[in-house]
PDB file of N, CA and C in Angstrom:
ATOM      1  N   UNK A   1      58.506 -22.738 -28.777  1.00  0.00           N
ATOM      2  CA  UNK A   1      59.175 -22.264 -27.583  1.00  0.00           C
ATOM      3  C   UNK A   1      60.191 -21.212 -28.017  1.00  0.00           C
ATOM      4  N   UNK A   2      60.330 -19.744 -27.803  1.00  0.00           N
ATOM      5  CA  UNK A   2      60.737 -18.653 -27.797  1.00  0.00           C
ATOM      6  C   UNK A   2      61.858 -18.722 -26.401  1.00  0.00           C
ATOM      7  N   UNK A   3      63.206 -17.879 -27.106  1.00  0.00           N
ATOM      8  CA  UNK A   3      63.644 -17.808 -26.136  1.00  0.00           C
ATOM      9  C   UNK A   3      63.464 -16.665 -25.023  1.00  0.00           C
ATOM     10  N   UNK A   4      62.272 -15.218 -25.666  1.00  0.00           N
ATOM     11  CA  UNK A   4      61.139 -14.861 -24.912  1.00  0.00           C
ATOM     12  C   UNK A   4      60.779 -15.681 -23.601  1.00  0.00           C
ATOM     13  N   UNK A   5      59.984 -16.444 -24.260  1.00  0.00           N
ATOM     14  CA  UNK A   5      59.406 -17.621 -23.090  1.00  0.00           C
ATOM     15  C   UNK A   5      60.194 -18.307 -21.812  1.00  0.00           C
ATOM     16  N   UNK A   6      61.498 -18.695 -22.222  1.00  0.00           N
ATOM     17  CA  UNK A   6      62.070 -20.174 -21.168  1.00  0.00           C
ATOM     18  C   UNK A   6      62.740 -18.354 -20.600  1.00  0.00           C
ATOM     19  N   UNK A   7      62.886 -17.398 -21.145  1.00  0.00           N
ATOM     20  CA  UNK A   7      63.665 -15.590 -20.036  1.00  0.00           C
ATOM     21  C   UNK A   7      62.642 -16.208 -18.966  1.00  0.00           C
ATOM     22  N   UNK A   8      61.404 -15.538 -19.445  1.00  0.00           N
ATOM     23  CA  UNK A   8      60.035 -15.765 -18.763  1.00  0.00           C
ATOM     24  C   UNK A   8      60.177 -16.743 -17.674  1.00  0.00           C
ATOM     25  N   UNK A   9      60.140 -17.958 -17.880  1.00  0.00           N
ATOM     26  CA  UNK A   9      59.839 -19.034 -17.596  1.00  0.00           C
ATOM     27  C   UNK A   9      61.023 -19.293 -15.957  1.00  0.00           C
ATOM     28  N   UNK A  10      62.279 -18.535 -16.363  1.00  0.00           N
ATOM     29  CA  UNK A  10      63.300 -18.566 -15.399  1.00  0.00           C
ATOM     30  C   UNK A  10      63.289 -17.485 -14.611  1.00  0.00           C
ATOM     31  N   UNK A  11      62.867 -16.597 -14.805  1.00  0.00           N
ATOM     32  CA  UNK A  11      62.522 -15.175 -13.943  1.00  0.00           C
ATOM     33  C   UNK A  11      61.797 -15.332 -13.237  1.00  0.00           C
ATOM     34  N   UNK A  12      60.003 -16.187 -13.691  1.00  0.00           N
ATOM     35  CA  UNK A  12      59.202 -16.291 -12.999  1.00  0.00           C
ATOM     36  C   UNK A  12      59.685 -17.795 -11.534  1.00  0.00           C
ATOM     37  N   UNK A  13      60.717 -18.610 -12.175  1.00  0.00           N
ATOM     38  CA  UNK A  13      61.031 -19.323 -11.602  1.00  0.00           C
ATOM     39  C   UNK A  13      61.521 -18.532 -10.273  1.00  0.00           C
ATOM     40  N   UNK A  14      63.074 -17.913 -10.607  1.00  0.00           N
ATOM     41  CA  UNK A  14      63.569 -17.658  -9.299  1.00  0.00           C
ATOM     42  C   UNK A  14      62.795 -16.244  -8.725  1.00  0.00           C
ATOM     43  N   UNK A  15      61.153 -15.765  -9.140  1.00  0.00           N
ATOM     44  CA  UNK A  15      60.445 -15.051  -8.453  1.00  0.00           C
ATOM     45  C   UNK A  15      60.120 -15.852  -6.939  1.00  0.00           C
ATOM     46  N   UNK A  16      59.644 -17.219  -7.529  1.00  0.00           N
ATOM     47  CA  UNK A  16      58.817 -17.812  -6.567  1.00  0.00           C
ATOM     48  C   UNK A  16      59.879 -18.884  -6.047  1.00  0.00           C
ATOM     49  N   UNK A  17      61.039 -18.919  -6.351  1.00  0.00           N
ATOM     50  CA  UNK A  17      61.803 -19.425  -5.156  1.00  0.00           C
ATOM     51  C   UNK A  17      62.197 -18.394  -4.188  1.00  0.00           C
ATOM     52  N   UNK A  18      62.615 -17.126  -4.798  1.00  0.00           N
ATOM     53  CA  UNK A  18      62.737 -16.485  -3.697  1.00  0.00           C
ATOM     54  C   UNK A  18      61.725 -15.990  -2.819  1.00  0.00           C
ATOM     55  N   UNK A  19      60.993 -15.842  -3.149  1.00  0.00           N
ATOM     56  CA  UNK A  19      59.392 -15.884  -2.391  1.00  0.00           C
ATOM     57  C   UNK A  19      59.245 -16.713  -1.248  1.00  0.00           C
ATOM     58  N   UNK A  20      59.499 -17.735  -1.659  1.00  0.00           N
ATOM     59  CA  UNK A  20      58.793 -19.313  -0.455  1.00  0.00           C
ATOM     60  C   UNK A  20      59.949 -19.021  -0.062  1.00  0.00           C
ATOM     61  N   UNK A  21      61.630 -18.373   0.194  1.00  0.00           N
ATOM     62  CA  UNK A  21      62.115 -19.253   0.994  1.00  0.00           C
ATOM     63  C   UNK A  21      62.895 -17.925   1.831  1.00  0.00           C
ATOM     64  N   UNK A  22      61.910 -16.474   1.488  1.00  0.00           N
ATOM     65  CA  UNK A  22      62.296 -15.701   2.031  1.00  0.00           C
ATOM     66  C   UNK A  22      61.526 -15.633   3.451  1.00  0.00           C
ATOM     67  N   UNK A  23      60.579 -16.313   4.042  1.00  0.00           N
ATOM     68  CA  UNK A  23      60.329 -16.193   5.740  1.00  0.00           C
ATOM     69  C   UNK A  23      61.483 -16.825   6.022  1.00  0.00           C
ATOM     70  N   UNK A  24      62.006 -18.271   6.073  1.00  0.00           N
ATOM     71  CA  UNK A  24      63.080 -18.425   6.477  1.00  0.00           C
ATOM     72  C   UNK A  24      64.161 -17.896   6.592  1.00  0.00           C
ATOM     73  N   UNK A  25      64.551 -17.501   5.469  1.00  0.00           N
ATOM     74  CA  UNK A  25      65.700 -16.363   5.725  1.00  0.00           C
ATOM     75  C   UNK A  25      65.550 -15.065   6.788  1.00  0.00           C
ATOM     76  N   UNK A  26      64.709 -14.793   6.459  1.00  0.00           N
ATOM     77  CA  UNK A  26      64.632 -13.631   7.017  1.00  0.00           C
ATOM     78  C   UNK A  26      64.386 -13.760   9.014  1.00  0.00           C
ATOM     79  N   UNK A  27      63.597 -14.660   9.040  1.00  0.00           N
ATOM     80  CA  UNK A  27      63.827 -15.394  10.543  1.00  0.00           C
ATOM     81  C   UNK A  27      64.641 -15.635  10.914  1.00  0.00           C
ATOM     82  N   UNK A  28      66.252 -16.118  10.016  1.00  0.00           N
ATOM     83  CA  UNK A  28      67.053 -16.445  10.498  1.00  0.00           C
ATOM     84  C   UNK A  28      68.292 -15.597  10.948  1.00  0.00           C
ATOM     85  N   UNK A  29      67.687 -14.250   9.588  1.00  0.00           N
ATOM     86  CA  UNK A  29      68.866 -13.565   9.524  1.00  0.00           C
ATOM     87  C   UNK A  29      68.404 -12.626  10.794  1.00  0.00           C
ATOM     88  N   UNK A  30      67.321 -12.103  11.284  1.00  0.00           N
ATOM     89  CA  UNK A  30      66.770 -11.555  12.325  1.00  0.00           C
ATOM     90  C   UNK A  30      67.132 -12.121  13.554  1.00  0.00           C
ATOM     91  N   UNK A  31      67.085 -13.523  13.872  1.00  0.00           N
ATOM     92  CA  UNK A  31      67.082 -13.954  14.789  1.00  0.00           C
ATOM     93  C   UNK A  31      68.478 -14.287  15.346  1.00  0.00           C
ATOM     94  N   UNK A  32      69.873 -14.259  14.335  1.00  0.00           N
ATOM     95  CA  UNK A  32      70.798 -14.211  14.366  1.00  0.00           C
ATOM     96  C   UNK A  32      71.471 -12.832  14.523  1.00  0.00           C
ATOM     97  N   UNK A  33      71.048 -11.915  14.267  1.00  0.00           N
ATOM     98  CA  UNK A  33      71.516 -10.595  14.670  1.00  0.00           C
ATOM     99  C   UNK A  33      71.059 -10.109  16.100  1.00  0.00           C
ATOM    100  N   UNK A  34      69.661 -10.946  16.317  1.00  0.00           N
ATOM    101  CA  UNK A  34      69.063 -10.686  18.113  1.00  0.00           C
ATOM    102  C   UNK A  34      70.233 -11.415  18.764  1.00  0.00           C
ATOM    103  N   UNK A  35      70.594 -12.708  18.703  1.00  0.00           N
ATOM    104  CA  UNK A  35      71.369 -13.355  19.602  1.00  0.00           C
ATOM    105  C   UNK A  35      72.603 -12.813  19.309  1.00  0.00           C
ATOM    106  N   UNK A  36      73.461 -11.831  18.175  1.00  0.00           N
ATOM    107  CA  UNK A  36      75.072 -11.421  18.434  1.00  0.00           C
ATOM    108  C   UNK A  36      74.685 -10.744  19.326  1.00  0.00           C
ATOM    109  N   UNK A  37      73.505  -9.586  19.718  1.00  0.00           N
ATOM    110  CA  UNK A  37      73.087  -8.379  20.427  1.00  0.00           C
ATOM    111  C   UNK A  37      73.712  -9.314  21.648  1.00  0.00           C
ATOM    112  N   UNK A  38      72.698 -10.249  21.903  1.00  0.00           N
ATOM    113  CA  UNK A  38      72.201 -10.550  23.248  1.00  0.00           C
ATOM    114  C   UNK A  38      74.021 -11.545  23.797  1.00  0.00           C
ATOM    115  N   UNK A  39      74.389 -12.072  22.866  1.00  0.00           N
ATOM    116  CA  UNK A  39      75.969 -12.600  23.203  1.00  0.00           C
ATOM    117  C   UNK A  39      76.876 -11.348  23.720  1.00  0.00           C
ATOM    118  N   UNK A  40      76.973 -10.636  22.781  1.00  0.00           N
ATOM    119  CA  UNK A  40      77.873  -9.714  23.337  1.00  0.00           C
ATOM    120  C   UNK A  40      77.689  -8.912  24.786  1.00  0.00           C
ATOM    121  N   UNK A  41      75.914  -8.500  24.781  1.00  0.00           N
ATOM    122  CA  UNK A  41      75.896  -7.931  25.614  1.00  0.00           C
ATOM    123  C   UNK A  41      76.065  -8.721  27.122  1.00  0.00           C
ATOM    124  N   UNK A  42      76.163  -9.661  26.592  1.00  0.00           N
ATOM    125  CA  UNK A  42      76.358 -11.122  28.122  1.00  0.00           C
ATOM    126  C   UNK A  42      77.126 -11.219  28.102  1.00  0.00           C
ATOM    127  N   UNK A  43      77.714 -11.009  26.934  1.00  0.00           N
ATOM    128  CA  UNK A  43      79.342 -11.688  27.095  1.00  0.00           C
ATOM    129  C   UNK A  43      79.480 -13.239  27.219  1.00  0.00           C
ATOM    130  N   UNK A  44      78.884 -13.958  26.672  1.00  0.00           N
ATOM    131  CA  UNK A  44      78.470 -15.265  26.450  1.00  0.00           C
ATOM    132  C   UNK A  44      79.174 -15.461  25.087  1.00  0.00           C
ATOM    133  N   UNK A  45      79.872 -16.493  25.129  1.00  0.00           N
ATOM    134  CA  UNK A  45      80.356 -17.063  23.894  1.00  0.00           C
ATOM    135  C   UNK A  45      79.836 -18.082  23.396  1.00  0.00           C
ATOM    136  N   UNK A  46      79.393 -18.606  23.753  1.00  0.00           N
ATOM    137  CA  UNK A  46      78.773 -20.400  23.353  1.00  0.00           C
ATOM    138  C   UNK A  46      77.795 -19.897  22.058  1.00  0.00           C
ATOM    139  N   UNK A  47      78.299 -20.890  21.019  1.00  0.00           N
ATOM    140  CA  UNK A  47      77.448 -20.787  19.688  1.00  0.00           C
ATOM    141  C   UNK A  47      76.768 -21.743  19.751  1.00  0.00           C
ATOM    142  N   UNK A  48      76.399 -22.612  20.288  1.00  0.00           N
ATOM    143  CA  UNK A  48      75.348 -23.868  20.303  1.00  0.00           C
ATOM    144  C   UNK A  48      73.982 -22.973  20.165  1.00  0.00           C
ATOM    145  N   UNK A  49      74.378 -22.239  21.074  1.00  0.00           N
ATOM    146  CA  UNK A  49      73.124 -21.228  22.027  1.00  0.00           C
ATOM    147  C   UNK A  49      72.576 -20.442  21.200  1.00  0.00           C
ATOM    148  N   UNK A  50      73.165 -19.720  20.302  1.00  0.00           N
ATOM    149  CA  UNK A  50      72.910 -19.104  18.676  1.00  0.00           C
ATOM    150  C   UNK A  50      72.258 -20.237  17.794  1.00  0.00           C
ATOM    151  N   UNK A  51      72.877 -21.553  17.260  1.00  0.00           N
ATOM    152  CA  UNK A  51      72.758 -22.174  16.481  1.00  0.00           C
ATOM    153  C   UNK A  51      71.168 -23.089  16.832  1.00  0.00           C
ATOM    154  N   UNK A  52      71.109 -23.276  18.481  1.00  0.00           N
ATOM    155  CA  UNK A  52      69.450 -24.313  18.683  1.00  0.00           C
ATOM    156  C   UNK A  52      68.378 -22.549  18.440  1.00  0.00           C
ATOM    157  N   UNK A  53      68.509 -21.362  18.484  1.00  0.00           N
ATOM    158  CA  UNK A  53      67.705 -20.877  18.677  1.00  0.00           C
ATOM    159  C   UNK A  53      66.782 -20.458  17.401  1.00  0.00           C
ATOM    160  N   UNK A  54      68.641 -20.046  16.485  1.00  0.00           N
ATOM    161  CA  UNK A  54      68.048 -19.892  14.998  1.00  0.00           C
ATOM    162  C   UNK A  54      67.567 -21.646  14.384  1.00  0.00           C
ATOM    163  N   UNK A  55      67.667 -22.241  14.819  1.00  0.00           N
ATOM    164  CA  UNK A  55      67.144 -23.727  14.042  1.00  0.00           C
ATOM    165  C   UNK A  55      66.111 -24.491  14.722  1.00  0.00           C
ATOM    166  N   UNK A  56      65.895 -23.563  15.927  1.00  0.00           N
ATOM    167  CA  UNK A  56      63.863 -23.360  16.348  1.00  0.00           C
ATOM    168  C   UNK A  56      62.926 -22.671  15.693  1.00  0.00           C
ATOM    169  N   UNK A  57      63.642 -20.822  15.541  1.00  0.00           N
ATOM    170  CA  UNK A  57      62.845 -20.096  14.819  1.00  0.00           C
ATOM    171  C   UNK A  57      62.617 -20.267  13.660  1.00  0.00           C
ATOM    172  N   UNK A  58      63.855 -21.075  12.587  1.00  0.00           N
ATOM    173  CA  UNK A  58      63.450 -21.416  11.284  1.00  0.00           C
ATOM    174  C   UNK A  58      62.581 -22.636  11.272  1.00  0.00           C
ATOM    175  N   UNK A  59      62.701 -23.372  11.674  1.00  0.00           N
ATOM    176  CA  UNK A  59      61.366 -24.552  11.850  1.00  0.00           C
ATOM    177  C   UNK A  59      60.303 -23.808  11.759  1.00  0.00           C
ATOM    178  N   UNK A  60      60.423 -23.062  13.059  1.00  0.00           N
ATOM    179  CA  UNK A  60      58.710 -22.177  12.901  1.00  0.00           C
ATOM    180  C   UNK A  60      58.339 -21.857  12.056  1.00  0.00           C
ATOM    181  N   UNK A  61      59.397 -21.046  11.281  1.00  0.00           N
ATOM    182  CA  UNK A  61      58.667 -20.272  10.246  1.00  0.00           C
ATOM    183  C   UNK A  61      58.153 -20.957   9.016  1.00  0.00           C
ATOM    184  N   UNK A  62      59.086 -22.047   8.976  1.00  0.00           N
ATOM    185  CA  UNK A  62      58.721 -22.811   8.002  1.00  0.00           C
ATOM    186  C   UNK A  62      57.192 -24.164   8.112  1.00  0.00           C
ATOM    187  N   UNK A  63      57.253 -24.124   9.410  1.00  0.00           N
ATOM    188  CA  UNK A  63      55.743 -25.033   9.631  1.00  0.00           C
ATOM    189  C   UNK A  63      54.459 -23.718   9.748  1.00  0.00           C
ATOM    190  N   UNK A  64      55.277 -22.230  10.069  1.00  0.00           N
ATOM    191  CA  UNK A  64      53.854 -21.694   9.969  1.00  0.00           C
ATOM    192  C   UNK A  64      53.457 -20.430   8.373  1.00  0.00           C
ATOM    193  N   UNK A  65      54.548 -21.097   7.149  1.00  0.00           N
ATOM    194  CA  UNK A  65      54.302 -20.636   6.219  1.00  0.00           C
ATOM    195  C   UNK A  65      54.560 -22.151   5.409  1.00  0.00           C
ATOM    196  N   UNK A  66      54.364 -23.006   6.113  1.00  0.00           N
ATOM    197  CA  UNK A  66      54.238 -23.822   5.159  1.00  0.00           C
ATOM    198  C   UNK A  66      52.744 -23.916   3.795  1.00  0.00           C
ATOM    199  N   UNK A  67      51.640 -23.573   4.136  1.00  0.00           N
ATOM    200  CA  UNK A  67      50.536 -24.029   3.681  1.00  0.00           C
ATOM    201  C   UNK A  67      50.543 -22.575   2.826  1.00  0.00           C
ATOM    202  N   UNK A  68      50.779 -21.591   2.932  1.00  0.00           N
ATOM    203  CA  UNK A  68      50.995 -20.329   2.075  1.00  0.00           C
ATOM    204  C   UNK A  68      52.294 -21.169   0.792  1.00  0.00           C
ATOM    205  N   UNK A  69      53.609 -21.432   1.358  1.00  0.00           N
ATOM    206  CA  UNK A  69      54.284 -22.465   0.481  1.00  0.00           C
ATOM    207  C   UNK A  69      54.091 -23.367  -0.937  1.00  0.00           C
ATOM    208  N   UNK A  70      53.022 -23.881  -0.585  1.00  0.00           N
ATOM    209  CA  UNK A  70      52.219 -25.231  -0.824  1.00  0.00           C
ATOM    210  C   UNK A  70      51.508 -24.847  -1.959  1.00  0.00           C
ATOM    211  N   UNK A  71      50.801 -23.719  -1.848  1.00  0.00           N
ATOM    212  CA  UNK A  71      49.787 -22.875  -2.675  1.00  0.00           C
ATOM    213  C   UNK A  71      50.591 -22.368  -3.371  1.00  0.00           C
ATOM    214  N   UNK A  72      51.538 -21.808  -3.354  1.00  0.00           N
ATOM    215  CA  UNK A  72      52.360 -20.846  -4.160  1.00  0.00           C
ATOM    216  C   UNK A  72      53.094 -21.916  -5.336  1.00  0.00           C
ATOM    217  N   UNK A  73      53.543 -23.316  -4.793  1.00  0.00           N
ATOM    218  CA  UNK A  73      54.249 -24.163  -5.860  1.00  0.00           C
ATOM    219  C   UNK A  73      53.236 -24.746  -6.154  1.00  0.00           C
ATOM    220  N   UNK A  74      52.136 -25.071  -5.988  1.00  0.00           N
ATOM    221  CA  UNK A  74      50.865 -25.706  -6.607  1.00  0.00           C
ATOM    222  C   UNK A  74      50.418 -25.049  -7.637  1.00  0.00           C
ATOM    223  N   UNK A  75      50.526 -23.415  -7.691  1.00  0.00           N
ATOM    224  CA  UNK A  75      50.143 -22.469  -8.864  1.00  0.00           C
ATOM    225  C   UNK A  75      50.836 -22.606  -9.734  1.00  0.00           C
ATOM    226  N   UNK A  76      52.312 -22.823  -9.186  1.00  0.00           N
ATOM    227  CA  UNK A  76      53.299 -22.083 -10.791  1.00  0.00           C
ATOM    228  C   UNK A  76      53.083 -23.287 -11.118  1.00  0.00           C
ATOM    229  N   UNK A  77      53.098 -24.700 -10.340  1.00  0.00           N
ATOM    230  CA  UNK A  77      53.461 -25.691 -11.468  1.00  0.00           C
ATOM    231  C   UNK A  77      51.880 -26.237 -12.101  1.00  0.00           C
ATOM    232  N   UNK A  78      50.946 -25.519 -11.698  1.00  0.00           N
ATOM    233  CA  UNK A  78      49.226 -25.713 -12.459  1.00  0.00           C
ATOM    234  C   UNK A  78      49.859 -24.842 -13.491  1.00  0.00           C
ATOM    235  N   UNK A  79      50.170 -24.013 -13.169  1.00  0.00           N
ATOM    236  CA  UNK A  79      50.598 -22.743 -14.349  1.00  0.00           C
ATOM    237  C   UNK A  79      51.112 -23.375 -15.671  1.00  0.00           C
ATOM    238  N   UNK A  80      52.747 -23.836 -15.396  1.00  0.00           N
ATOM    239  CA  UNK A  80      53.437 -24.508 -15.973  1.00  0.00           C
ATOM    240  C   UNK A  80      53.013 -25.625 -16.787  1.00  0.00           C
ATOM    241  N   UNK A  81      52.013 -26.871 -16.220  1.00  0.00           N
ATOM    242  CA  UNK A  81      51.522 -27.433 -17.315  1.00  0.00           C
ATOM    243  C   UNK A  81      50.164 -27.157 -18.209  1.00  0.00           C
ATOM    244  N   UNK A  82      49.546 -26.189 -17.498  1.00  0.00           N
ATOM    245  CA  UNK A  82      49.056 -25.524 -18.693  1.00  0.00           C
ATOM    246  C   UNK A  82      49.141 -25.117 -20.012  1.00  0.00           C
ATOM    247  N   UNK A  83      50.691 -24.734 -19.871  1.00  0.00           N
ATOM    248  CA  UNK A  83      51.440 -23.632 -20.635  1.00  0.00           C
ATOM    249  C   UNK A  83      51.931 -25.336 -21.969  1.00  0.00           C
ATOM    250  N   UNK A  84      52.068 -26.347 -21.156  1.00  0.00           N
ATOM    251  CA  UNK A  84      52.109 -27.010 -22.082  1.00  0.00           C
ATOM    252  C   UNK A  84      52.035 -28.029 -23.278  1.00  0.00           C
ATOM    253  N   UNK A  85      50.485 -27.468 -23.765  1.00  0.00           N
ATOM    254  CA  UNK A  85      49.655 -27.931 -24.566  1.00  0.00           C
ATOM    255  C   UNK A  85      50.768 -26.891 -25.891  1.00  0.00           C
ATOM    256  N   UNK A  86      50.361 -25.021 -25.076  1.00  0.00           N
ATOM    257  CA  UNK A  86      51.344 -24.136 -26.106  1.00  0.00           C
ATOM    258  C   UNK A  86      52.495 -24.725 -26.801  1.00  0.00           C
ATOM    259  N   UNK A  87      53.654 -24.964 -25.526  1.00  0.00           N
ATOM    260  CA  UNK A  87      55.141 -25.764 -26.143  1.00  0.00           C
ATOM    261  C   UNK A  87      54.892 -26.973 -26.968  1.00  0.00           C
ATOM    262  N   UNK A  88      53.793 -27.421 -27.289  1.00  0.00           N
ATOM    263  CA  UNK A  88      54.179 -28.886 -28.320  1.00  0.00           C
ATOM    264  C   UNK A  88      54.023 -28.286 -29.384  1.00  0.00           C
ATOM    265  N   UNK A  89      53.346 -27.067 -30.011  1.00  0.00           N
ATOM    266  CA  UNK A  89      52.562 -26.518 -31.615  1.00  0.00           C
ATOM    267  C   UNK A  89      53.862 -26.452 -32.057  1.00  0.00           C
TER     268      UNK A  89
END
């Protein structure tokens, strides 16, 4: 084991966390900039109203990228014990 390898090994890590957990974010951060629009322009203050809408749309996104998800941590970690037959020599 090279410290080459575990660079590797942590790069490729936070590749594919940020990967899987960028629909959510990005749903949220979208969907939270639609509702300041839509507050201000109402003139509505209530944050409940912000808070159930973004924590609908992130559900969504996350039940409809779940199975893309699934596949993506099923690879690295097929990947990962592959890799370690290499790390015991």
């Amino acid at each position: 084991m090279t410290t080459e390898w575990i660079i590797g090994l942590g790069r490729q890590t936070l590749i594919v966390i940020l990967s899987i957990s960028f629909p959510m974010l990005g749903v949220g951060m979208v969907l939270g900039i639609l509702m300041s629009i839509i507050q201000t322009v109402t003139a509505i203050k209530d944050q409940s109203m912000m808070t159930v809408v973004k924590i609908v749309g992130v559900v969504a996104a996350m039940l409809f990228s779940l199975p893309w998800i699934i596949n993506t941590l099923m690879a690295f970690i097929n990947n990962l014990f592959l890799s370690l037959p290499m790390l015991a020599q």
